[in-house]
Protein backbone atom coordinates (compact mmCIF):
# COMPACT_ATOMS: atom_id res chain seq x y z
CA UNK A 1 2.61 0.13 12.89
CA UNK A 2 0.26 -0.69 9.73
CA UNK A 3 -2.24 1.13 10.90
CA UNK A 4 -0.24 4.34 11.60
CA UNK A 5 1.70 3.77 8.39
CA UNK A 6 -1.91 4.47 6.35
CA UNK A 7 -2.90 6.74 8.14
CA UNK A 8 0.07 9.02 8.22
CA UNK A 9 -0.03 8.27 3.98
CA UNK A 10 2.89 6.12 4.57
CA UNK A 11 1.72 3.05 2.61
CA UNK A 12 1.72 4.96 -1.02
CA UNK A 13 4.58 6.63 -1.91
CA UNK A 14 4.92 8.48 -4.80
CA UNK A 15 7.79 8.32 -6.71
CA UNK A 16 8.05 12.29 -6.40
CA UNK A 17 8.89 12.01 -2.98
CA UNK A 18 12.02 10.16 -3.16
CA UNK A 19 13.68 7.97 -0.80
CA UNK A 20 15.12 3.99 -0.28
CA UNK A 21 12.08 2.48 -1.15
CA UNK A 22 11.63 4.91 -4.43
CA UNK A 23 15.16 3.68 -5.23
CA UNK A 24 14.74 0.17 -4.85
CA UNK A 25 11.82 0.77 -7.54
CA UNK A 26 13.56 2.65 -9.83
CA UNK A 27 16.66 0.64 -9.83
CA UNK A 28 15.36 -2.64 -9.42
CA UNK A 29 18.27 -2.87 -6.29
CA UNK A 30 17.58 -4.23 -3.48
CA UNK A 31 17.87 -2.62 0.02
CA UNK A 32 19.03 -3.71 3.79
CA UNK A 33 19.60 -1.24 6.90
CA UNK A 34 19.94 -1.62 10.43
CA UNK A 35 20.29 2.16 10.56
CA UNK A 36 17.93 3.72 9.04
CA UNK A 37 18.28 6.49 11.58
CA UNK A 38 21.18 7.31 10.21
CA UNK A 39 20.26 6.94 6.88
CA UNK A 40 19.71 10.34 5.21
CA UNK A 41 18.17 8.80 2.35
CA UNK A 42 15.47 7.35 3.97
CA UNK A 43 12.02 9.56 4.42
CA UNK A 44 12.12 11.27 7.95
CA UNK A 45 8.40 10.36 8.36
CA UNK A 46 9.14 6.58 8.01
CA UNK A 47 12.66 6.80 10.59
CA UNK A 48 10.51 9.68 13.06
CA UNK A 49 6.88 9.00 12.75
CA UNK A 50 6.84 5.40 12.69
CA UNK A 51 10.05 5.05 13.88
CA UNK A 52 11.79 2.47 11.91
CA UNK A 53 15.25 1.43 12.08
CA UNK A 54 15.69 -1.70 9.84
CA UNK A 55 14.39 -2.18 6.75
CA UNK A 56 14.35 -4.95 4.29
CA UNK A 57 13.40 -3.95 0.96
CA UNK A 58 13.33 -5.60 -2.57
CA UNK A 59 11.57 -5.11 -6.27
CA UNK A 60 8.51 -6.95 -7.03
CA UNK A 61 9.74 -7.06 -11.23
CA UNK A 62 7.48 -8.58 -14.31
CA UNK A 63 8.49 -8.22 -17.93
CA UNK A 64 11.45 -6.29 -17.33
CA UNK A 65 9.36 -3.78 -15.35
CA UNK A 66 9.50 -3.19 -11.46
CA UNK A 67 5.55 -2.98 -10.42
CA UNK A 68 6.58 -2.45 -6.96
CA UNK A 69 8.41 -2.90 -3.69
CA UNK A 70 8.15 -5.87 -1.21
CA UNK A 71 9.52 -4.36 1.95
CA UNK A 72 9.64 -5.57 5.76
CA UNK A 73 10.56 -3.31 8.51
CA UNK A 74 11.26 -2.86 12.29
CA UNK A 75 11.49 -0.70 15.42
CA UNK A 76 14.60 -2.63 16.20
CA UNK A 77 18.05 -1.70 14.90
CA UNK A 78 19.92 -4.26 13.31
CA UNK A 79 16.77 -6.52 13.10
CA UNK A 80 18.08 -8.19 9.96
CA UNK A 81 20.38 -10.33 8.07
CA UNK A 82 21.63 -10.60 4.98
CA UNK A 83 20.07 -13.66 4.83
CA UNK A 84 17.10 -12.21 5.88
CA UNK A 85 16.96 -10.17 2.83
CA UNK A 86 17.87 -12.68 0.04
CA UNK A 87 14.57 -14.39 1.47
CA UNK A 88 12.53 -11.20 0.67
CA UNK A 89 13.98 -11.16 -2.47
CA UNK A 90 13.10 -14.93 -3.12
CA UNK A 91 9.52 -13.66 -2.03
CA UNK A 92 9.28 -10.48 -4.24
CA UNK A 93 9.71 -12.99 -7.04
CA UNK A 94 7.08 -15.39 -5.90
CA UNK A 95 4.80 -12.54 -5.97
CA UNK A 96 5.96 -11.45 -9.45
CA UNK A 97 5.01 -14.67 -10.55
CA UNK A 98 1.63 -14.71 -8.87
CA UNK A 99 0.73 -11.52 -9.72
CA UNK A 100 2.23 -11.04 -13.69
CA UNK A 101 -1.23 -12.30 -15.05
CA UNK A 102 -3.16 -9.38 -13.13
CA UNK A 103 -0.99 -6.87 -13.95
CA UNK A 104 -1.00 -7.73 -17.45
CA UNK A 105 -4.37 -7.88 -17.82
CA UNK A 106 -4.58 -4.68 -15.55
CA UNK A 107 -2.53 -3.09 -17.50
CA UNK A 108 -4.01 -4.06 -21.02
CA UNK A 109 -7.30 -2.78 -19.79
CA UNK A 110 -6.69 0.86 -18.23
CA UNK A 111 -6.38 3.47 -20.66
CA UNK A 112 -6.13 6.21 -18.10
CA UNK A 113 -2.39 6.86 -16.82
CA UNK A 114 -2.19 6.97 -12.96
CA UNK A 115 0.88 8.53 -10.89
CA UNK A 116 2.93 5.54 -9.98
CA UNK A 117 3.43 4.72 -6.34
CA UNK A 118 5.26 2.37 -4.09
CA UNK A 119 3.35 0.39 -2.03
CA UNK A 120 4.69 -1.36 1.17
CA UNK A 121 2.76 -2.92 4.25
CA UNK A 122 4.87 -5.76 6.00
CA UNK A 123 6.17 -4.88 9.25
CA UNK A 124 7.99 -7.09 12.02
């Protein structure tokens, strides 16, 4: 599913293009779905094209910032628990903390301003 995630573009997503995992970005909320077929908020290329039905999604957040979305999904429906997703949110922080340093310095360094994306790559 990685693979066909990239290469439909799937693995960016700008935050023009809307959609659950745009949300849980912008809001710094996190998101669970067993349905995401039914979901009208989630992209129709990530529900029809790779054909995912539960999603696990929550914000990667330094400084008071979100820099991005840790987010597991599956073909299944129903694949997940809640428990499931306070784990993933346990993890996005773990990765905040890992990762504040580089975006910091990242951050400090680039003087050019880039569109800001989502990116998401864990599947089940």
């Amino acid at each position: 599913m990685g693979r066909r995630q990239r290469h439909l573009g799937l693995d960016r997503l700008p935050l023009s293009n809307r959609g659950r995992t745009v949300d849980v970005f912008q809001t710094g909320a996190s998101y669970r779905t067993g349905q995401a077929d039914a979901d009208p908020e989630v992209l129709r290329g990530v529900k029809g094209a790779l054909g995912i039905r539960s999603i696990l999604a929550a914000p990667i957040q330094t400084d008071g910032a979100c820099r991005g979305v840790f987010e597991v999904t599956c073909a299944q429906p129903d694949r997940f628990a809640v428990e499931d997703l306070r784990f993933i949110e346990s993890v996005a922080r773990w990765v905040a903390r890992r990762a504040s340093p580089t975006w910091t310095a990242c951050s400090c360094s680039n003087s050019r301003v880039r569109s800001p994306t989502v990116v998401n790559k864990v599947f089940c």
